[in-house]
N, C-alpha and C. Protein backbone atom coordinates (compact mmCIF):
# COMPACT_ATOMS: atom_id res chain seq x y z
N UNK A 1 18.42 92.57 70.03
CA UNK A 1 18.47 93.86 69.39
C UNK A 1 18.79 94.96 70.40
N UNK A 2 18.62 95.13 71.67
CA UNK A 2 18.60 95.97 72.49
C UNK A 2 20.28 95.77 72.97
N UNK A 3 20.32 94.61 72.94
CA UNK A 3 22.31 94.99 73.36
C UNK A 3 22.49 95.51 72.02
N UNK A 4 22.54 95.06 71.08
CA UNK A 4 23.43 96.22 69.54
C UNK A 4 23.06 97.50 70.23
N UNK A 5 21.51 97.93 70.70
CA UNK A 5 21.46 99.48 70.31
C UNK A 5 22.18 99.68 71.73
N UNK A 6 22.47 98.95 72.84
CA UNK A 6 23.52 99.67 74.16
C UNK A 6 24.65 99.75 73.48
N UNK A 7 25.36 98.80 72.81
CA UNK A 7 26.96 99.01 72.50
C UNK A 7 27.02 100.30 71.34
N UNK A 8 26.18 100.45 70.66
CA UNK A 8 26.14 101.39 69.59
C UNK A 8 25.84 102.79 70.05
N UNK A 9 24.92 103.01 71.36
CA UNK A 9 24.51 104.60 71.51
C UNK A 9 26.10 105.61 71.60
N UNK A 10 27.02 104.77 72.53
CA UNK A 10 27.89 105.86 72.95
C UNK A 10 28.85 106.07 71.24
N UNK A 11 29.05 105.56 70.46
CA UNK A 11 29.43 106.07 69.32
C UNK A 11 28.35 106.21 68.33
N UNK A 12 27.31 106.92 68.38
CA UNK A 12 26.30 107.30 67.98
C UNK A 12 26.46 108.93 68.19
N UNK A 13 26.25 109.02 69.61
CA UNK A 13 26.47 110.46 70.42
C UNK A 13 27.44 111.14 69.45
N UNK A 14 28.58 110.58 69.44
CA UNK A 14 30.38 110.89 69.60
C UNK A 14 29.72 111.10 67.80
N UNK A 15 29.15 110.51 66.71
CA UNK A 15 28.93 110.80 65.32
C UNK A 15 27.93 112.31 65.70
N UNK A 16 27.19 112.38 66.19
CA UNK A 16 26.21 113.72 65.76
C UNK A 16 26.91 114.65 65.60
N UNK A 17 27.97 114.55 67.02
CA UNK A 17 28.27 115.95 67.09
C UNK A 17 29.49 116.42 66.48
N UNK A 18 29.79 117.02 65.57
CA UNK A 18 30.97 117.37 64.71
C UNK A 18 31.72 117.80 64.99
N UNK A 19 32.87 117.80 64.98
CA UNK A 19 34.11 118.13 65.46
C UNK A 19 34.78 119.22 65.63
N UNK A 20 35.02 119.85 66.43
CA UNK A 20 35.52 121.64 66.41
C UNK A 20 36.87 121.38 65.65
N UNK A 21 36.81 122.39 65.32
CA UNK A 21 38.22 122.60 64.15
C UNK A 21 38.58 124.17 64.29
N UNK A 22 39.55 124.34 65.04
CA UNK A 22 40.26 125.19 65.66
C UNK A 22 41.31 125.78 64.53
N UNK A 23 41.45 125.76 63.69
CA UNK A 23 42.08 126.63 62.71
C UNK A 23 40.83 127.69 61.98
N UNK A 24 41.70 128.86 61.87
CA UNK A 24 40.99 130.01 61.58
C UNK A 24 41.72 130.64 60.10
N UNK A 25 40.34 131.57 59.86
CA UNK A 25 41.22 131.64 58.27
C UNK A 25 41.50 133.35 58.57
N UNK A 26 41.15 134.10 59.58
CA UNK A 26 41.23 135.35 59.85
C UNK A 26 42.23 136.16 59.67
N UNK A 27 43.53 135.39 60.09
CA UNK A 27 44.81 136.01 60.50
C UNK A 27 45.89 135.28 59.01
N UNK A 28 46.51 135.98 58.52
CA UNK A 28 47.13 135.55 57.39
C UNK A 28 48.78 135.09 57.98
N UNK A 29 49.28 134.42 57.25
CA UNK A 29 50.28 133.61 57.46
C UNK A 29 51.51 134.12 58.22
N UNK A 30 52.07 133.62 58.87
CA UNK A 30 53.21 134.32 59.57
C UNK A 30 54.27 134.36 58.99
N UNK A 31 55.58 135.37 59.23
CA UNK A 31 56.23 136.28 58.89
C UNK A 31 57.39 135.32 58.67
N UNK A 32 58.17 134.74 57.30
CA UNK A 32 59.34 134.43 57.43
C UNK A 32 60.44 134.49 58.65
N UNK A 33 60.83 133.18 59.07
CA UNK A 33 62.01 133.32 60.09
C UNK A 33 63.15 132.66 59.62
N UNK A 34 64.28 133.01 60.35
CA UNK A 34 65.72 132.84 59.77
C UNK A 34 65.95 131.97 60.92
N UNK A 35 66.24 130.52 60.27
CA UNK A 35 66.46 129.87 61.20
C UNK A 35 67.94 129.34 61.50
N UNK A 36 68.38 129.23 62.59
CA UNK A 36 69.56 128.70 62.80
C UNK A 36 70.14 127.58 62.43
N UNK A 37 71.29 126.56 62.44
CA UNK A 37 71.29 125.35 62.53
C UNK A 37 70.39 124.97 64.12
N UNK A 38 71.18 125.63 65.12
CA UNK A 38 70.63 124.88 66.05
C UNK A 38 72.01 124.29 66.93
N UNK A 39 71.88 124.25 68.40
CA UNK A 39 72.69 123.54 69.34
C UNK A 39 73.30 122.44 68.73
N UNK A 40 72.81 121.35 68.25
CA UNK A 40 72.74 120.00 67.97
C UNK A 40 74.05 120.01 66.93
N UNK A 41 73.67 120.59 66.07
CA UNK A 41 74.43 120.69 64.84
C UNK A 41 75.86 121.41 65.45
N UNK A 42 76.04 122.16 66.03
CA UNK A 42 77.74 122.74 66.48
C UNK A 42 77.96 122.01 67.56
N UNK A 43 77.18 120.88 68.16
CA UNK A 43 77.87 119.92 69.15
C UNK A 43 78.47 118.67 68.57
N UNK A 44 77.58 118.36 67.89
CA UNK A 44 78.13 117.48 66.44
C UNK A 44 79.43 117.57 65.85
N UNK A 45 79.76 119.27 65.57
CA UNK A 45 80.70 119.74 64.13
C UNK A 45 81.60 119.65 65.26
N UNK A 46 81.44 120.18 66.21
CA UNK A 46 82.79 120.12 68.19
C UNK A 46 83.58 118.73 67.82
N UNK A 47 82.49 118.18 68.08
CA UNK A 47 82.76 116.65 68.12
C UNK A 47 83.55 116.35 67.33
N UNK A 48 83.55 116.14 65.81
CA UNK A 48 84.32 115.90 65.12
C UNK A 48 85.57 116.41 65.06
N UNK A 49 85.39 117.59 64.83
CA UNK A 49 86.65 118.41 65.28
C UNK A 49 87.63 117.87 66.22
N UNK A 50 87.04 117.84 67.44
CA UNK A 50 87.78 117.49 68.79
C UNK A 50 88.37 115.89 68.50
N UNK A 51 87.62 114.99 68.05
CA UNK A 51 88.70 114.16 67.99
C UNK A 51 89.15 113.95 66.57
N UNK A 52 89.61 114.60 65.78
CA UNK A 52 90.38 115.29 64.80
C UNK A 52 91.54 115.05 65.34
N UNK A 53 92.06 116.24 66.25
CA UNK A 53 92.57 116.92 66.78
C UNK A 53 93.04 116.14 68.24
N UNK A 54 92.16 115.18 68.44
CA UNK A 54 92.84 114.13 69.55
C UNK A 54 93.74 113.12 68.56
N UNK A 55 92.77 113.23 67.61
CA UNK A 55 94.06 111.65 66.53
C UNK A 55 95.42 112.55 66.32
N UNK A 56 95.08 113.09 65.88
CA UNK A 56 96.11 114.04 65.30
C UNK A 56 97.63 113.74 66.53
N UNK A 57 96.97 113.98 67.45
CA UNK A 57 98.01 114.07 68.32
C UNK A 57 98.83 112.87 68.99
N UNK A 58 97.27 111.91 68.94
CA UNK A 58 97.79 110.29 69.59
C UNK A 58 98.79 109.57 68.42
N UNK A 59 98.88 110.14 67.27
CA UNK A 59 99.00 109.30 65.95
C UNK A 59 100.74 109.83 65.83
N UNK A 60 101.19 108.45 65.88
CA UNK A 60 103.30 108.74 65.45
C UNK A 60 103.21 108.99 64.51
N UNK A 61 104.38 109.70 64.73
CA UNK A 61 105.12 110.57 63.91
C UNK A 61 105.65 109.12 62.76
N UNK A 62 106.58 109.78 61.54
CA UNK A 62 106.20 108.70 60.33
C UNK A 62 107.77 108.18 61.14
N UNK A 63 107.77 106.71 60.92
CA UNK A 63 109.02 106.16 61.23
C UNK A 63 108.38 104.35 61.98
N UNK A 64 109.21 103.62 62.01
CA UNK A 64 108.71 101.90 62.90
C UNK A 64 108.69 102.52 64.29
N UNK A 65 109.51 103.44 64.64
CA UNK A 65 109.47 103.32 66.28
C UNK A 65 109.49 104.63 66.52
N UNK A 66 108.49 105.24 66.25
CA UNK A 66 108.48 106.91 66.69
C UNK A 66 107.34 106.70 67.43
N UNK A 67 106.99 107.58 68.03
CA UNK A 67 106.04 107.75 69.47
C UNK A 67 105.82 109.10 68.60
N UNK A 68 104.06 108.93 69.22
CA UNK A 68 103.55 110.59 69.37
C UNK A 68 103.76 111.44 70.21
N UNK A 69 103.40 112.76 70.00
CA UNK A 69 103.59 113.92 70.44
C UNK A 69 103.09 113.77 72.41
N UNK A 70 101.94 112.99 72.53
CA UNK A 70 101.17 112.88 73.58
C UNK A 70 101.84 111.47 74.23
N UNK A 71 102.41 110.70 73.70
CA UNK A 71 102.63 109.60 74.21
C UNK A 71 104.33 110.43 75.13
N UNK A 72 105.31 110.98 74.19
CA UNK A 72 106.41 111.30 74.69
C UNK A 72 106.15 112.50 75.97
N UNK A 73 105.07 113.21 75.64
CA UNK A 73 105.09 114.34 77.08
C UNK A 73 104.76 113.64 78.31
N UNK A 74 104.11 112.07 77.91
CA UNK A 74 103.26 111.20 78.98
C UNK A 74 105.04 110.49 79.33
N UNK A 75 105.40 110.10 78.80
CA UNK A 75 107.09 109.43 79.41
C UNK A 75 107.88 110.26 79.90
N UNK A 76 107.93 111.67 79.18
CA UNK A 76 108.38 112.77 79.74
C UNK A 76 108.40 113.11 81.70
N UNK A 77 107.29 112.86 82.12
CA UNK A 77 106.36 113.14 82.74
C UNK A 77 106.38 112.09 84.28
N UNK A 78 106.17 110.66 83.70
CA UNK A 78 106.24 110.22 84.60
C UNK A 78 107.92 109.35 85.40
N UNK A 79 107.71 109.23 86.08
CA UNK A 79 109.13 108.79 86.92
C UNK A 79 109.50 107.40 86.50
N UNK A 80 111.18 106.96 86.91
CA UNK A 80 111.31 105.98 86.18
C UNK A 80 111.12 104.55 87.69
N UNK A 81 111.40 103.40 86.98
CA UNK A 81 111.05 102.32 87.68
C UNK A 81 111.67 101.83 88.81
N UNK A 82 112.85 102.69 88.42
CA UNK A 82 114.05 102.63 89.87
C UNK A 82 113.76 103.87 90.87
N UNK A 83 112.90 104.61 90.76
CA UNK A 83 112.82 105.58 91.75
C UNK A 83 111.14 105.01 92.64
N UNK A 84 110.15 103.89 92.04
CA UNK A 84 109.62 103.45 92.60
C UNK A 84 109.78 101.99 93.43
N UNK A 85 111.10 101.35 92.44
CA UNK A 85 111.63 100.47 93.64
C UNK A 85 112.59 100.68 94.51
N UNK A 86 113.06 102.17 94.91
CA UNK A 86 113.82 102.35 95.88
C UNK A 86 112.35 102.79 97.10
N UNK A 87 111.44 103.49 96.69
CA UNK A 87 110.05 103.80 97.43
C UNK A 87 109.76 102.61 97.71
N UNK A 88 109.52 101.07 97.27
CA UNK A 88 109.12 100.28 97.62
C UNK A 88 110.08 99.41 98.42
N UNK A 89 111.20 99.51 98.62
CA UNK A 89 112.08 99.08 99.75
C UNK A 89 111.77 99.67 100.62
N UNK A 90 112.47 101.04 100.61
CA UNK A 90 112.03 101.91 101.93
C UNK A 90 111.23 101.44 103.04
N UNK A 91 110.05 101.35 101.96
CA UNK A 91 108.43 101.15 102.97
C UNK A 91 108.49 99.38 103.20
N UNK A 92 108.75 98.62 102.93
CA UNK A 92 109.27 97.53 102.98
C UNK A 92 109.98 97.01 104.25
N UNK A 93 110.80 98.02 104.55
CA UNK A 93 111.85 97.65 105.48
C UNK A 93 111.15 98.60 106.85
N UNK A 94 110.53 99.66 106.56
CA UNK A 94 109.97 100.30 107.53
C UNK A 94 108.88 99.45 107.97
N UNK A 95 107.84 98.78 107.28
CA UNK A 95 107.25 97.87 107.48
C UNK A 95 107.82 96.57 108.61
N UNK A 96 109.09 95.70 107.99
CA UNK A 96 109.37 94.86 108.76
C UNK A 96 110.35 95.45 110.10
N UNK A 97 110.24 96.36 109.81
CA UNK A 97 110.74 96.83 111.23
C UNK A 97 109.84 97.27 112.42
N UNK A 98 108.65 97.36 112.05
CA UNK A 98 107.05 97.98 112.45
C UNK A 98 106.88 96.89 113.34
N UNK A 99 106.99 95.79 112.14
CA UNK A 99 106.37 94.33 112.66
C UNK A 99 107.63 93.85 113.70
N UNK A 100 108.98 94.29 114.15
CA UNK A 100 109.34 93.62 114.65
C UNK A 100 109.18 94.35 115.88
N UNK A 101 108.74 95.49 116.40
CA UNK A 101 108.58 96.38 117.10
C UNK A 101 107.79 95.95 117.96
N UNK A 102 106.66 95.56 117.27
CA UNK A 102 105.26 94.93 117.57
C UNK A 102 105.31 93.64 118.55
N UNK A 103 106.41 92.36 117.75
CA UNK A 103 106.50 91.28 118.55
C UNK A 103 107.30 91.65 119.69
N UNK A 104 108.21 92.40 119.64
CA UNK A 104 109.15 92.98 120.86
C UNK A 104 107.57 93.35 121.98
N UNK A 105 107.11 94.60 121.85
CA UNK A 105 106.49 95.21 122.84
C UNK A 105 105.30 93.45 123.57
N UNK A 106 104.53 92.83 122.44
CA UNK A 106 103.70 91.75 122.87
C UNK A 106 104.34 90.65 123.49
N UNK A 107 105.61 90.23 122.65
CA UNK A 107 106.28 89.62 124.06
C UNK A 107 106.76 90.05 125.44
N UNK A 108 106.42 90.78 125.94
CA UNK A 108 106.65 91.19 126.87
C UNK A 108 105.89 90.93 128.30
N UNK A 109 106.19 90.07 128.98
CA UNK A 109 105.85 89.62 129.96
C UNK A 109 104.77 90.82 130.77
N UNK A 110 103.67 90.17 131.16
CA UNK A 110 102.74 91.16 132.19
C UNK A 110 103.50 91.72 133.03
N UNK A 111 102.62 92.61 133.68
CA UNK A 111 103.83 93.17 134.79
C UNK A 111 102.99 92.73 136.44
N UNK A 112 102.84 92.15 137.22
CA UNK A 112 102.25 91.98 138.31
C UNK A 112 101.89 93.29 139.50
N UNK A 113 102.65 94.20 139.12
CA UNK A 113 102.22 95.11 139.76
C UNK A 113 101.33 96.33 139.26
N UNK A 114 100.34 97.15 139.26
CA UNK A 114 99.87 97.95 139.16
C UNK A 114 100.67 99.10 138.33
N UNK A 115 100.71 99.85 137.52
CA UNK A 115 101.64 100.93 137.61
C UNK A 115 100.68 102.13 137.29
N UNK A 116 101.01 103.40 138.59
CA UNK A 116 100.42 104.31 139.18
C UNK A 116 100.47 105.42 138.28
N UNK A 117 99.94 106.45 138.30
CA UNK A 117 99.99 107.38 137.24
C UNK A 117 100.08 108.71 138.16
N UNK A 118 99.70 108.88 139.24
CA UNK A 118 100.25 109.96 140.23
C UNK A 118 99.98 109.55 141.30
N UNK A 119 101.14 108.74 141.47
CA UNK A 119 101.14 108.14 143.11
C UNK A 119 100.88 109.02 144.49
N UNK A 120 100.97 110.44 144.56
CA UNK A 120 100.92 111.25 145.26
C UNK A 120 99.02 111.23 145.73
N UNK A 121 98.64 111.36 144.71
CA UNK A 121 97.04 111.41 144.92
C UNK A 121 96.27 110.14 145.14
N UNK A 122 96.65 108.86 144.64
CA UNK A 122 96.63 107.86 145.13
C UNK A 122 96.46 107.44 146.24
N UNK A 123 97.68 107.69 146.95
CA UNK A 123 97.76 107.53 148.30
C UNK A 123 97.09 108.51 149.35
N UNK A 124 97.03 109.63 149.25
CA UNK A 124 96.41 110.67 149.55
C UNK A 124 95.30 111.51 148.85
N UNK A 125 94.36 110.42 149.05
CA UNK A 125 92.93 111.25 148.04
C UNK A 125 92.07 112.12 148.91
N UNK A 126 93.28 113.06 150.13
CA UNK A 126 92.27 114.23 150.69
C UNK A 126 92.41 115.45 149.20
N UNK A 127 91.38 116.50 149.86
CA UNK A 127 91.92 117.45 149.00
C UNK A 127 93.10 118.54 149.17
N UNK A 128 93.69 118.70 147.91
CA UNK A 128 94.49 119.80 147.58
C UNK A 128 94.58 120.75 148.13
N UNK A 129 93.75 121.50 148.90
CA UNK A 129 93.73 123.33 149.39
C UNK A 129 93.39 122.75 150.59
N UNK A 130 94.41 123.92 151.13
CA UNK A 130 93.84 124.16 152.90
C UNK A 130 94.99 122.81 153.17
N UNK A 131 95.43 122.18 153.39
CA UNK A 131 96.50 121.10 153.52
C UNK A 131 97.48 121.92 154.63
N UNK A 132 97.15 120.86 155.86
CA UNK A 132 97.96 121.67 157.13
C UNK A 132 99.53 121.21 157.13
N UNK A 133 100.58 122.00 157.23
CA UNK A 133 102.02 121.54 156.57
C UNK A 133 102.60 120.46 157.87
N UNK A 134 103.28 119.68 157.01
CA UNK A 134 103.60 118.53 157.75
C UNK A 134 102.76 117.54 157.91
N UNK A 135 101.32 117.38 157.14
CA UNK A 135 100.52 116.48 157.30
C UNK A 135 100.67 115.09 156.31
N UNK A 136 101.01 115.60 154.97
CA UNK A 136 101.29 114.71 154.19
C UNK A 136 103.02 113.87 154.36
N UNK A 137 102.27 112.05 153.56
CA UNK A 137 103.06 111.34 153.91
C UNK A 137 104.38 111.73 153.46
N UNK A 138 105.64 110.65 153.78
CA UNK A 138 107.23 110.66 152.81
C UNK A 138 106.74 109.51 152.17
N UNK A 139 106.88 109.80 150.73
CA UNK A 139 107.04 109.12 150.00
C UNK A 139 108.18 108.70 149.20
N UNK A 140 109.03 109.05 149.57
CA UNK A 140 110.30 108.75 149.10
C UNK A 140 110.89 107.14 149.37
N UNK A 141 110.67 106.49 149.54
CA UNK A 141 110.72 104.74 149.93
C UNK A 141 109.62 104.24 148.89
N UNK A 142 108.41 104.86 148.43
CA UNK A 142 107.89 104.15 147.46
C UNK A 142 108.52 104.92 146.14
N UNK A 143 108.97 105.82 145.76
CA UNK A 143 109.51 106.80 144.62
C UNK A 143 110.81 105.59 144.54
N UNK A 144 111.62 105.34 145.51
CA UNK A 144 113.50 104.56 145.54
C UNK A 144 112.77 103.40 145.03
N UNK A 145 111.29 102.54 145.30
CA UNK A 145 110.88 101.13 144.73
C UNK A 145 110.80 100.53 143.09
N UNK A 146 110.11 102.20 142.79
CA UNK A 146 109.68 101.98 141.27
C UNK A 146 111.07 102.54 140.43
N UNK A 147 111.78 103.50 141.00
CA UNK A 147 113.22 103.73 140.39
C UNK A 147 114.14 102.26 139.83
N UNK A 148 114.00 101.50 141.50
CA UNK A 148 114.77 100.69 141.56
C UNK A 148 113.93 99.39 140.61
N UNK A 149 112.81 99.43 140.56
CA UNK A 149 112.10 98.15 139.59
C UNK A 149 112.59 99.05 138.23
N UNK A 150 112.02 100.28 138.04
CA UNK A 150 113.06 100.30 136.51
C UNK A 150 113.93 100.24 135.62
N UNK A 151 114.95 100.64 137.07
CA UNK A 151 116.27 99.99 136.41
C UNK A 151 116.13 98.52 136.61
N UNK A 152 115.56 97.43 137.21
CA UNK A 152 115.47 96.03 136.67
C UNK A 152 115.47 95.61 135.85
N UNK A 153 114.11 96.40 134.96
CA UNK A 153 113.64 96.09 133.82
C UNK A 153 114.68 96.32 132.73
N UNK A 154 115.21 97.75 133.14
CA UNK A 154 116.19 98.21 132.14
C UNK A 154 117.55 97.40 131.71
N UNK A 155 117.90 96.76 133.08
CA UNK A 155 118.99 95.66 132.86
C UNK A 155 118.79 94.67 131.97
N UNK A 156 117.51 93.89 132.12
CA UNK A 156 117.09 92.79 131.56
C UNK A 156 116.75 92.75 130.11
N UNK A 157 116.33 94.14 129.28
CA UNK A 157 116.43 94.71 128.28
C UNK A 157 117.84 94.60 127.27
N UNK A 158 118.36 95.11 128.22
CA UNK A 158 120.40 95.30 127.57
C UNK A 158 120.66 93.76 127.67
N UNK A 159 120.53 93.06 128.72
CA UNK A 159 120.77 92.12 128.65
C UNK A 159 120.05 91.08 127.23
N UNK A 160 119.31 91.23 127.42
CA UNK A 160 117.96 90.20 126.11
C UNK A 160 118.90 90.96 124.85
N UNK A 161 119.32 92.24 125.03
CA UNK A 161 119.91 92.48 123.44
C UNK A 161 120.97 92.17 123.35
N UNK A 162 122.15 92.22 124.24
CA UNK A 162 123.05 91.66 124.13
C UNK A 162 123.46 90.34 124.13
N UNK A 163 122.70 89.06 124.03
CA UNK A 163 122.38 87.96 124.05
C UNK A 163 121.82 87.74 122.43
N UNK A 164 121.55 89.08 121.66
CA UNK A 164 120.93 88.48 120.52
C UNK A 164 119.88 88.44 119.83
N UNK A 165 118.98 87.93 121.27
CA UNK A 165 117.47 87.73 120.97
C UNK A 165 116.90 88.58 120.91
N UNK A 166 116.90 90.13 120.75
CA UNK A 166 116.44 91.49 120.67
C UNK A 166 117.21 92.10 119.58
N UNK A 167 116.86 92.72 118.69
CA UNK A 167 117.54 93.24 118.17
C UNK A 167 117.11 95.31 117.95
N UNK A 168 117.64 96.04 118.32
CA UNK A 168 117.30 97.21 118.88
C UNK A 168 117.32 98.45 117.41
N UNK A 169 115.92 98.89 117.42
CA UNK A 169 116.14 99.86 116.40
C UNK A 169 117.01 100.89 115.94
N UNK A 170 117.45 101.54 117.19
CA UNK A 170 118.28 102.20 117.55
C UNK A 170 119.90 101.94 117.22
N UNK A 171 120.34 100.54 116.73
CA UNK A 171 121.43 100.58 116.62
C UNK A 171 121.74 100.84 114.90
């Protein structure tokens, strides 16, 4: 008997006490309002409208092979198929010419020598200012070396193309 009366007190309590009731009779009814439709309703009526007015336009004209109004400004509009396969040669050929550029420069044999980027300072890493005249070297015997290795290279170039096996962008 004593568990019934534990499970029973807390809705026992919750019965005594009666319930507030928050409506009042003091103040008399409020004042007619004019109500709108509302957002909802002219996003709705948009809606319909708008694609109305999209069919309207996507929809041919009466005939088997008439095109709409929107379809012909869209052909109008864009370019034809021969002006994107002359773009796609172009780049095509600029491409395999890229790539042949590429095997040209990688075949190209290492070079065994160093190549200097200001041979002057190189060789002479005093400083610049204050330099008593007549102190610095002639370098003119190493300047006639690398002249003369470039035109090597340069021969062997003309030569490799004139043989065939090169074929030169330039021509």
């Amino acid at each position: 008997m004593i568990l019934a009366r534990r499970s029973v007190a807390p809705a026992r309590l919750l019965l005594r006490n009666q319930q507030r009731r928050f409506d009042s009779h003091a103040a008399h009814h409020a004042a007619p309002v004019n109500e709108s439709f509302g957002r909802s309703f002219y996003v709705t009526v948009g809606t319909f409208a708008g694609c109305f007015a999209l069919y309207q336009f996507t929809k041919p004209t009466k005939g088997p092979d008439s095109k709409s109004w929107l379809t012909g400004l869209i052909e109008k509009w864009t370019p034809s198929e021969k002006i994107f396969e002359e773009r796609n040669a172009i780049h095509t050929a600029a491409a395999e010419k890229a790539a042949q550029d590429r095997h040209l420069f990688l075949s190209k044999d290492a070079s065994d020598v160093y190549e200097l980027r200001s041979p002057e300072t190189s060789f002479q890493p005093g400083h610049p200012y204050n330099v008593v005249a007549g102190s610095k070297a002639d370098l003119s015997h190493v300047i006639a070396h690398y002249e003369q290795k470039n035109q090597k290279i340069e021969e062997a170039r003309v030569a490799r193309m004139q043989d065939g096996k090169v074929i030169s962008i330039y021509d």
